[in-house]
C-alpha atoms as a PDB file:
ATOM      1  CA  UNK A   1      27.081 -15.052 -19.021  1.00  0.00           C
ATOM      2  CA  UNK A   2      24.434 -17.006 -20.513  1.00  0.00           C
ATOM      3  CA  UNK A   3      23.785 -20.400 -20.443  1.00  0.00           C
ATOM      4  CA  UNK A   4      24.573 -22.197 -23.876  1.00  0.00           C
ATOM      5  CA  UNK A   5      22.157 -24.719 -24.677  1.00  0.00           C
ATOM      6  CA  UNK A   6      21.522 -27.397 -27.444  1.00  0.00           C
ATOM      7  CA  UNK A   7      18.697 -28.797 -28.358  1.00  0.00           C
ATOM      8  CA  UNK A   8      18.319 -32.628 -29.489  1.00  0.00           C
ATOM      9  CA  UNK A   9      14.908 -34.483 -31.133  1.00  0.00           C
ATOM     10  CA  UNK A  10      13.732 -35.681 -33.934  1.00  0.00           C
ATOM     11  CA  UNK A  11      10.702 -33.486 -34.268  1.00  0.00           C
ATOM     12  CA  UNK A  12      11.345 -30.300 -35.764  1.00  0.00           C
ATOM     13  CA  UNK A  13       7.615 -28.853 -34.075  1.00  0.00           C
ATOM     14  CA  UNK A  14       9.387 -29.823 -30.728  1.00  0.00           C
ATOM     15  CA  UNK A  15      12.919 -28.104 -31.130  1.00  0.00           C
ATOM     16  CA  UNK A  16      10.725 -25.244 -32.233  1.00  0.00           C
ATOM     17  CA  UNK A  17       8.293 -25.150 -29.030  1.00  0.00           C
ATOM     18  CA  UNK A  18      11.315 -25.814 -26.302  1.00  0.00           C
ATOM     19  CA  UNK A  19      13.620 -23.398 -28.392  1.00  0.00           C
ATOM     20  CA  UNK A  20      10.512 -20.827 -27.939  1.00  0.00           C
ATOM     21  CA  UNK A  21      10.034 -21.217 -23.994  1.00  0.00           C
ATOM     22  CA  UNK A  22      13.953 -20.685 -23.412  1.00  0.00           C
ATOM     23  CA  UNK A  23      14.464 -17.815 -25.856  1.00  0.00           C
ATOM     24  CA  UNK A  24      12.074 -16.023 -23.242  1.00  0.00           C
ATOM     25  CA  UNK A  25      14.736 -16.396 -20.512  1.00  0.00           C
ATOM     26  CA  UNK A  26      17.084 -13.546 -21.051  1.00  0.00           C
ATOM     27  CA  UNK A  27      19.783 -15.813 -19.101  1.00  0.00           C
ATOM     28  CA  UNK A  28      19.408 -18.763 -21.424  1.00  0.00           C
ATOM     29  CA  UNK A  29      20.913 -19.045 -25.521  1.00  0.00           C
ATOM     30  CA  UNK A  30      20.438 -22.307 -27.876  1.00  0.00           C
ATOM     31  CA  UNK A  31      23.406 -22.377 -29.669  1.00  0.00           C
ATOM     32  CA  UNK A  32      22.028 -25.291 -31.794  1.00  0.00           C
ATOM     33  CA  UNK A  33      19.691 -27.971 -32.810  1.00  0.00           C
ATOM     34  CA  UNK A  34      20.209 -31.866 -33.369  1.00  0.00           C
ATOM     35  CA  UNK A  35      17.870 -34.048 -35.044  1.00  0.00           C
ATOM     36  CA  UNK A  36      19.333 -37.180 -33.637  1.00  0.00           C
ATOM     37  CA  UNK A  37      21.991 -38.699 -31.113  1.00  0.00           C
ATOM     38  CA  UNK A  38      25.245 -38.737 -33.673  1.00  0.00           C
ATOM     39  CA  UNK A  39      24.423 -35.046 -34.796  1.00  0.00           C
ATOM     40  CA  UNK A  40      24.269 -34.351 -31.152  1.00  0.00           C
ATOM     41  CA  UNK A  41      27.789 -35.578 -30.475  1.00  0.00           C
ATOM     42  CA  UNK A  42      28.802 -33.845 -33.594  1.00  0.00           C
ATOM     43  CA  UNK A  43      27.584 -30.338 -32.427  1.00  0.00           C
ATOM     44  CA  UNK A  44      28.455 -31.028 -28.771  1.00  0.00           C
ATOM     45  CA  UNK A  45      32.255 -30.772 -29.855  1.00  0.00           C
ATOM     46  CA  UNK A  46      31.861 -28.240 -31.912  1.00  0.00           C
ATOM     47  CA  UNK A  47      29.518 -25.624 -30.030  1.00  0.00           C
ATOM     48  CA  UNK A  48      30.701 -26.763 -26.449  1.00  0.00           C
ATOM     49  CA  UNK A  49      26.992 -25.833 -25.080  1.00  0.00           C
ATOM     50  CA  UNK A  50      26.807 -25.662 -21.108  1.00  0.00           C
ATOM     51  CA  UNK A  51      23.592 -27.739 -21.304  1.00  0.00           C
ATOM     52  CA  UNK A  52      21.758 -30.543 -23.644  1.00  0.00           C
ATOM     53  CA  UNK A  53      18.307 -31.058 -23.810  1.00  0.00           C
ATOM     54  CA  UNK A  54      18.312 -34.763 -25.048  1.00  0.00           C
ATOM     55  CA  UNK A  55      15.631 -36.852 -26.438  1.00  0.00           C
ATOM     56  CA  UNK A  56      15.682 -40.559 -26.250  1.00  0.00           C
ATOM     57  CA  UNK A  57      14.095 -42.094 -28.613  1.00  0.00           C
ATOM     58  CA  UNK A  58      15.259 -41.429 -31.657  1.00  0.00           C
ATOM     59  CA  UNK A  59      17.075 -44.121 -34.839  1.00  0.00           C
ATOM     60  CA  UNK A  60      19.921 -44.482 -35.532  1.00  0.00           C
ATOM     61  CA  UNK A  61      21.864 -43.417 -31.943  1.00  0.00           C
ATOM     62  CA  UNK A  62      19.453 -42.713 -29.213  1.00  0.00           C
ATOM     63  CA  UNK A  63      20.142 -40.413 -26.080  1.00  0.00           C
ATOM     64  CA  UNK A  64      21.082 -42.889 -24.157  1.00  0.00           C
ATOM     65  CA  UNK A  65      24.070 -43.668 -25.521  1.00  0.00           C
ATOM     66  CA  UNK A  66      24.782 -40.329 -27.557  1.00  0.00           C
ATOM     67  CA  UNK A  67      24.450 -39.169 -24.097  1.00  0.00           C
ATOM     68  CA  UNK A  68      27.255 -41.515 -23.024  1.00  0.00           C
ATOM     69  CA  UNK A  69      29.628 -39.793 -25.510  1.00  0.00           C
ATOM     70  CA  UNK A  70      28.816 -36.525 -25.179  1.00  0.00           C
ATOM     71  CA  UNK A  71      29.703 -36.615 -21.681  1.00  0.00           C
ATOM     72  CA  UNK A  72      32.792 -38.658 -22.053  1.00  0.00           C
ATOM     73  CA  UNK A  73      33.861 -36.228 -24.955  1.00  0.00           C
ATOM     74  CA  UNK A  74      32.668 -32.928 -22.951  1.00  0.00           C
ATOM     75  CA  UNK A  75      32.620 -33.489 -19.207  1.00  0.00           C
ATOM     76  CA  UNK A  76      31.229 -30.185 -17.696  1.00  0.00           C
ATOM     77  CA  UNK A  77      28.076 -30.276 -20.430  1.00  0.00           C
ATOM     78  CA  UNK A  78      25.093 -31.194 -18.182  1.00  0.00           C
ATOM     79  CA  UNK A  79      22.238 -33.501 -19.811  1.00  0.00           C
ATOM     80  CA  UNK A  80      18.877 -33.297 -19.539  1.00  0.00           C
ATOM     81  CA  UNK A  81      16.719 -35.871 -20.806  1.00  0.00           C
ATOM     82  CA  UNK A  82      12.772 -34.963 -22.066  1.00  0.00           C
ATOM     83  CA  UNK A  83      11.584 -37.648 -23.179  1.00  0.00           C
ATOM     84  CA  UNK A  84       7.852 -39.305 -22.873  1.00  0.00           C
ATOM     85  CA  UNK A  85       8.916 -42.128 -21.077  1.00  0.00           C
ATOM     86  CA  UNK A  86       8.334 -42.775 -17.563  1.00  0.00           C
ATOM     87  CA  UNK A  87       9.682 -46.317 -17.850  1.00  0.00           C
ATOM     88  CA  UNK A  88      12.663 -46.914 -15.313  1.00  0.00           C
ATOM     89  CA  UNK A  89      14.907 -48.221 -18.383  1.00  0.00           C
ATOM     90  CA  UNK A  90      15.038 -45.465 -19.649  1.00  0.00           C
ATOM     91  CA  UNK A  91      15.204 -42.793 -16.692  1.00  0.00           C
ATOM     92  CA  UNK A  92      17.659 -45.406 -15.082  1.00  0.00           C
ATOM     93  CA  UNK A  93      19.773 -45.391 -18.252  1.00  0.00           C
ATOM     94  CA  UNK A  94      20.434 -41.819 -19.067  1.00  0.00           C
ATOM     95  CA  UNK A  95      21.489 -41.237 -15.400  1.00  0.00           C
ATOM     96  CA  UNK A  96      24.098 -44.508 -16.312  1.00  0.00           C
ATOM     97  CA  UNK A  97      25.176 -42.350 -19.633  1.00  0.00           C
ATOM     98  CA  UNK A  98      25.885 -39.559 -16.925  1.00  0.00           C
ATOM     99  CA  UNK A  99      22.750 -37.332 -17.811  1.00  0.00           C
ATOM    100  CA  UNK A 100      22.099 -34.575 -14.767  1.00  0.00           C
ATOM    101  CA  UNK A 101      18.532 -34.298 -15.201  1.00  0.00           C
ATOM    102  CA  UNK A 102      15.334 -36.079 -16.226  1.00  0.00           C
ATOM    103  CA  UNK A 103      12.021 -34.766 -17.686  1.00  0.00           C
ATOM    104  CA  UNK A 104       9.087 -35.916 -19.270  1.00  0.00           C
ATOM    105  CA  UNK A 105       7.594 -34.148 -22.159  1.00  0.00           C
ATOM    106  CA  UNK A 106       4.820 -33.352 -20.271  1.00  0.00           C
ATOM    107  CA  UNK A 107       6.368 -30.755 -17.771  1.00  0.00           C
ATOM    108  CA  UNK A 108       5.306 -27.191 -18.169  1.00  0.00           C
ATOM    109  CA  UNK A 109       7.770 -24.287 -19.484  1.00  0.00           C
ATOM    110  CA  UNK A 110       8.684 -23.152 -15.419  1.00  0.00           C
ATOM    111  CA  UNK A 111       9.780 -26.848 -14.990  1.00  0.00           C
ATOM    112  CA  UNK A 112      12.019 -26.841 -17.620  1.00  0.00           C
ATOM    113  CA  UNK A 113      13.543 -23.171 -16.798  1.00  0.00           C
ATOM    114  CA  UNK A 114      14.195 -24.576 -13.381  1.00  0.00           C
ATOM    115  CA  UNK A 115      15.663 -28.327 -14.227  1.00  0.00           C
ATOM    116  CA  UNK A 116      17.818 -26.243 -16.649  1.00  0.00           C
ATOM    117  CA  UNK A 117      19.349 -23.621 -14.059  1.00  0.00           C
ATOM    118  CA  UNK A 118      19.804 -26.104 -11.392  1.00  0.00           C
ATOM    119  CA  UNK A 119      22.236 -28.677 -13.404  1.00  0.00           C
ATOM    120  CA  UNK A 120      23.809 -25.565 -15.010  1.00  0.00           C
ATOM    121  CA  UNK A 121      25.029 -25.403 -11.407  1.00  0.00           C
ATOM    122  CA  UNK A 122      26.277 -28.848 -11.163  1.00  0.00           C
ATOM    123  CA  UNK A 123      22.826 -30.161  -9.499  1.00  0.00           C
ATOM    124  CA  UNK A 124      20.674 -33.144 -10.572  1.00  0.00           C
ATOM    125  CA  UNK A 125      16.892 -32.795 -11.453  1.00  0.00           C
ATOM    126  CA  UNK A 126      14.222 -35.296 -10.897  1.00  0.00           C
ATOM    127  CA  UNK A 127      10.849 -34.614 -12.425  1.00  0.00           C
ATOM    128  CA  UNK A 128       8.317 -34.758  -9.487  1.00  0.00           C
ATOM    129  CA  UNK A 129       6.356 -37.247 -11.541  1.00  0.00           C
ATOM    130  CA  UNK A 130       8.999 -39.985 -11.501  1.00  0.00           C
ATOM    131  CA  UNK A 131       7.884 -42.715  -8.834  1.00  0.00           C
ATOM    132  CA  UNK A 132       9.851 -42.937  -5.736  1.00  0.00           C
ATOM    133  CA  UNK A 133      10.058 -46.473  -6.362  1.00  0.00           C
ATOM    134  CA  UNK A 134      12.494 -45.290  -9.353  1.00  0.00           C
ATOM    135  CA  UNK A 135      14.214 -42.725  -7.600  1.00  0.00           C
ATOM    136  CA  UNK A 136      15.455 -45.200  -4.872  1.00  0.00           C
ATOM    137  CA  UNK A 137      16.529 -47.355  -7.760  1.00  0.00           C
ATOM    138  CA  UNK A 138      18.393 -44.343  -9.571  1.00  0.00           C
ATOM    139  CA  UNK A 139      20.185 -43.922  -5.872  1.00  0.00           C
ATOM    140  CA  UNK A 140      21.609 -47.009  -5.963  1.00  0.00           C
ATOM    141  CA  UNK A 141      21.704 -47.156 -10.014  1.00  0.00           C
ATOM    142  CA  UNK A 142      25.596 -48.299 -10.113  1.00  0.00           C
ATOM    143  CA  UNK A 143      24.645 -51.369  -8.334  1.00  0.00           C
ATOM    144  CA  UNK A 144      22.573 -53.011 -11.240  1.00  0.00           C
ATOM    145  CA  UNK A 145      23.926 -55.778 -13.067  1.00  0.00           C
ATOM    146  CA  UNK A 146      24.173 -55.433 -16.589  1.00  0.00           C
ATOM    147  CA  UNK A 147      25.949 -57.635 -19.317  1.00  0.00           C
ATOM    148  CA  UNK A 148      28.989 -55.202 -20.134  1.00  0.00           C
ATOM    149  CA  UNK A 149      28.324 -54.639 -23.617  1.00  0.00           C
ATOM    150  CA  UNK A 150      30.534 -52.042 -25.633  1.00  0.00           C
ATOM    151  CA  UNK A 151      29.484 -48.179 -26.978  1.00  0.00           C
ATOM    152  CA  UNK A 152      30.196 -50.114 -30.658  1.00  0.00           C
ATOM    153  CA  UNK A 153      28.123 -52.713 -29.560  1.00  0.00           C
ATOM    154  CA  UNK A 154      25.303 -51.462 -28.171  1.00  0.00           C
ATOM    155  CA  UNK A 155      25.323 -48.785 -31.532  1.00  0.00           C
ATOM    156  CA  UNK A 156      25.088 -51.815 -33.671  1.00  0.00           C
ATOM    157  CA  UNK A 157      21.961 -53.705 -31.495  1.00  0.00           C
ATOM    158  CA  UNK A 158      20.496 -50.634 -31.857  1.00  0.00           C
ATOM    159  CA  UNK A 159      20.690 -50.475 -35.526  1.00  0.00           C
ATOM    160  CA  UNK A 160      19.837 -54.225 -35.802  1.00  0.00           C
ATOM    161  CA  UNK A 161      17.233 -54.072 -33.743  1.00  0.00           C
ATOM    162  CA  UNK A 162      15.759 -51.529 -35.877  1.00  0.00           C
ATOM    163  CA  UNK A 163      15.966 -53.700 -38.669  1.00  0.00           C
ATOM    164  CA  UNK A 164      18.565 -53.225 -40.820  1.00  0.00           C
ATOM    165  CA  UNK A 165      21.176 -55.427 -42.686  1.00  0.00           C
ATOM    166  CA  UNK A 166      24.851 -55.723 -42.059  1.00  0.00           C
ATOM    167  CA  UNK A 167      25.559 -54.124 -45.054  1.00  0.00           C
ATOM    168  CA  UNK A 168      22.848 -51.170 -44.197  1.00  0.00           C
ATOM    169  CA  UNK A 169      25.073 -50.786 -40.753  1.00  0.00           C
ATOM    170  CA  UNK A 170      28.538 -50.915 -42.142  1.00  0.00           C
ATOM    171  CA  UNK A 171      27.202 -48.119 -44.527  1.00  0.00           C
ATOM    172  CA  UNK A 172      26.044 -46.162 -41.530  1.00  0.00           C
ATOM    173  CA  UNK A 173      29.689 -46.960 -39.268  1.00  0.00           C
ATOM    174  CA  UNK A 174      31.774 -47.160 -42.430  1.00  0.00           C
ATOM    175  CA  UNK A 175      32.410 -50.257 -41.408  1.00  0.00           C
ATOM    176  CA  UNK A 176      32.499 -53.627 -43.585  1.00  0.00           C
ATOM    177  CA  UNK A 177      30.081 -55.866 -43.136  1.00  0.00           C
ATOM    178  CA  UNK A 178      32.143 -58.376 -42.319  1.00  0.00           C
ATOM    179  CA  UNK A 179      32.809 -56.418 -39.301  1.00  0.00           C
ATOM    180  CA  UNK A 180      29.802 -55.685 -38.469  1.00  0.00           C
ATOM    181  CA  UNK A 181      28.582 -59.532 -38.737  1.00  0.00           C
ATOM    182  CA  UNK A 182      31.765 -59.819 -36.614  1.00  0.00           C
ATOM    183  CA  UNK A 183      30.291 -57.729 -33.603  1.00  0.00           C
ATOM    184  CA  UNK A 184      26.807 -59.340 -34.407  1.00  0.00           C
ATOM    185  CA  UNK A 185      28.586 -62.574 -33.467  1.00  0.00           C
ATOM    186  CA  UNK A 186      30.279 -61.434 -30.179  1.00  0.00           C
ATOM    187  CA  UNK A 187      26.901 -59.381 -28.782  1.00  0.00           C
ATOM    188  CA  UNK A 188      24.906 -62.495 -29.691  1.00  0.00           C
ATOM    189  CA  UNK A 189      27.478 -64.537 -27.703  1.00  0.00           C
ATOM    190  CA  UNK A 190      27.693 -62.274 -24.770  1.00  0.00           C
ATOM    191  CA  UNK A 191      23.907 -61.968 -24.352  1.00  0.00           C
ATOM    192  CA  UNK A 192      23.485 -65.733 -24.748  1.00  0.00           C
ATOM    193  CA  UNK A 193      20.590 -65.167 -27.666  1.00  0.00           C
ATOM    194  CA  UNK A 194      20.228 -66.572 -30.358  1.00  0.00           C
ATOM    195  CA  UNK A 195      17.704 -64.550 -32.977  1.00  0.00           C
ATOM    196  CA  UNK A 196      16.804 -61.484 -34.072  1.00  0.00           C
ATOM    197  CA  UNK A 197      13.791 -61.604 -31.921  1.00  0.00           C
ATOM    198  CA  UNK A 198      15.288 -62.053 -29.014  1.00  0.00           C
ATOM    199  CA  UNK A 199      18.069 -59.723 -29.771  1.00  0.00           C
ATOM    200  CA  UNK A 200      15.382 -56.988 -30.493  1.00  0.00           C
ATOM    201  CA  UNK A 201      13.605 -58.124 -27.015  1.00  0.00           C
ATOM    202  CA  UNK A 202      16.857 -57.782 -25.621  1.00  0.00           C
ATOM    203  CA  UNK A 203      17.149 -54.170 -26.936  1.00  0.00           C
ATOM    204  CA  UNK A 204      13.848 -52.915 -26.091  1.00  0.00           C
ATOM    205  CA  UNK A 205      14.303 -54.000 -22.332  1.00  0.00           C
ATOM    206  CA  UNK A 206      17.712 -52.270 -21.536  1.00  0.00           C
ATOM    207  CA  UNK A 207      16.139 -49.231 -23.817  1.00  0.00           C
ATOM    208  CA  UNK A 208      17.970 -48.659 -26.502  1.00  0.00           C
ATOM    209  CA  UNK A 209      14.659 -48.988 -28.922  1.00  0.00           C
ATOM    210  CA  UNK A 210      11.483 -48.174 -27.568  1.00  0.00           C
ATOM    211  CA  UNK A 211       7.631 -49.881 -28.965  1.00  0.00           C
ATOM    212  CA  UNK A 212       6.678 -46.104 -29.712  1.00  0.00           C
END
């Protein structure tokens, strides 16, 4: 049987060059393609793919925390991230969300063909370029303190951070934006800050935006 796959980025060029090396694997299908994190979650139900191929960085929802759901929602899908980021917020994050593997959109095709057979198997995969600095952090990655913000929460600091307006994110959650302002309140009161600056700060360090 082969191994369902679905493919999530933002960048058409790159769904089209990853969806290219795996359709030369006679073991491996892509059963779909997601241009960003709540599309992902969308066709995650719906196709029930053995693997994701999830990209980080991306508005609206990133991986991180679309990878949260999908696993939550689907709990034998295995998730790989490929993302450019090397920065141990981000690699340390998607292994929180309950991602499998990690990649970095530098790898060559074989790399990929091998992270994706070996967490099809219930197996994590490291890229060889990640620091073992990281890695001994990702070991112990349960221990780190982190203020417990919600999914809902950490959806809407993304979306702030990004810059839009309470009524832009109530539009986007049909939610009111009275709500929204509501959950504005309560993350700005559980993070102890005070501005859009810092919540945006706030953001970038715990990865949910990147300066890319």
């Amino acid at each position: 049987m082969k191994i369902k796959i679905l493919l999530v980025d933002d960048h058409r060029i790159l769904r089209d060059g990853i969806r290219n090396v795996i359709e030369k694997n006679a073991s491996m299908l892509v059963v779909g393609e997601a241009k960003d994190g709540r599309e992902a979650i969308k066709l995650s139900n719906q196709l029930k793919p053995d693997v994701v191929i999830m990209d980080i960085a991306m508005d609206g929802l990133n991986g991180v925390e679309a990878t949260r759901r999908i696993v939550q929602e689907n709990p034998e899908t295995r998730v790989i991230a490929l993302s450019m980021h090397s920065n141990r917020r981000f690699i340390i994050g998607m292994f929180k969300a309950g991602a499998y593997g990690y990649l970095l959109k530098d790898c060559d095709s074989e790399e990929l063909i091998k992270a994706i057979k070996t967490v099809a198997i219930n197996q994590k995969y490291i890229t060889q370029n990640i620091s073992s600095v990281i890695l001994s952090e990702i070991i112990s990655v349960h221990q780190e303190e982190e203020v417990n913000l919600t999914a809902r929460e950490k959806e809407i600091l993304q979306l702030i951070a990004e810059g839009k307006s309470s009524k832009d994110i109530g539009e986007i959650l049909f939610l009111s934006s009275k709500t929204v302002d509501s959950h504005r309140k309560n993350i700005m009161d559980k993070l102890e800050l005070h501005s859009l600056q810092e919540l945006t700060r706030y953001a970038i360090s715990i990865g949910l935006i990147s300066l890319d």
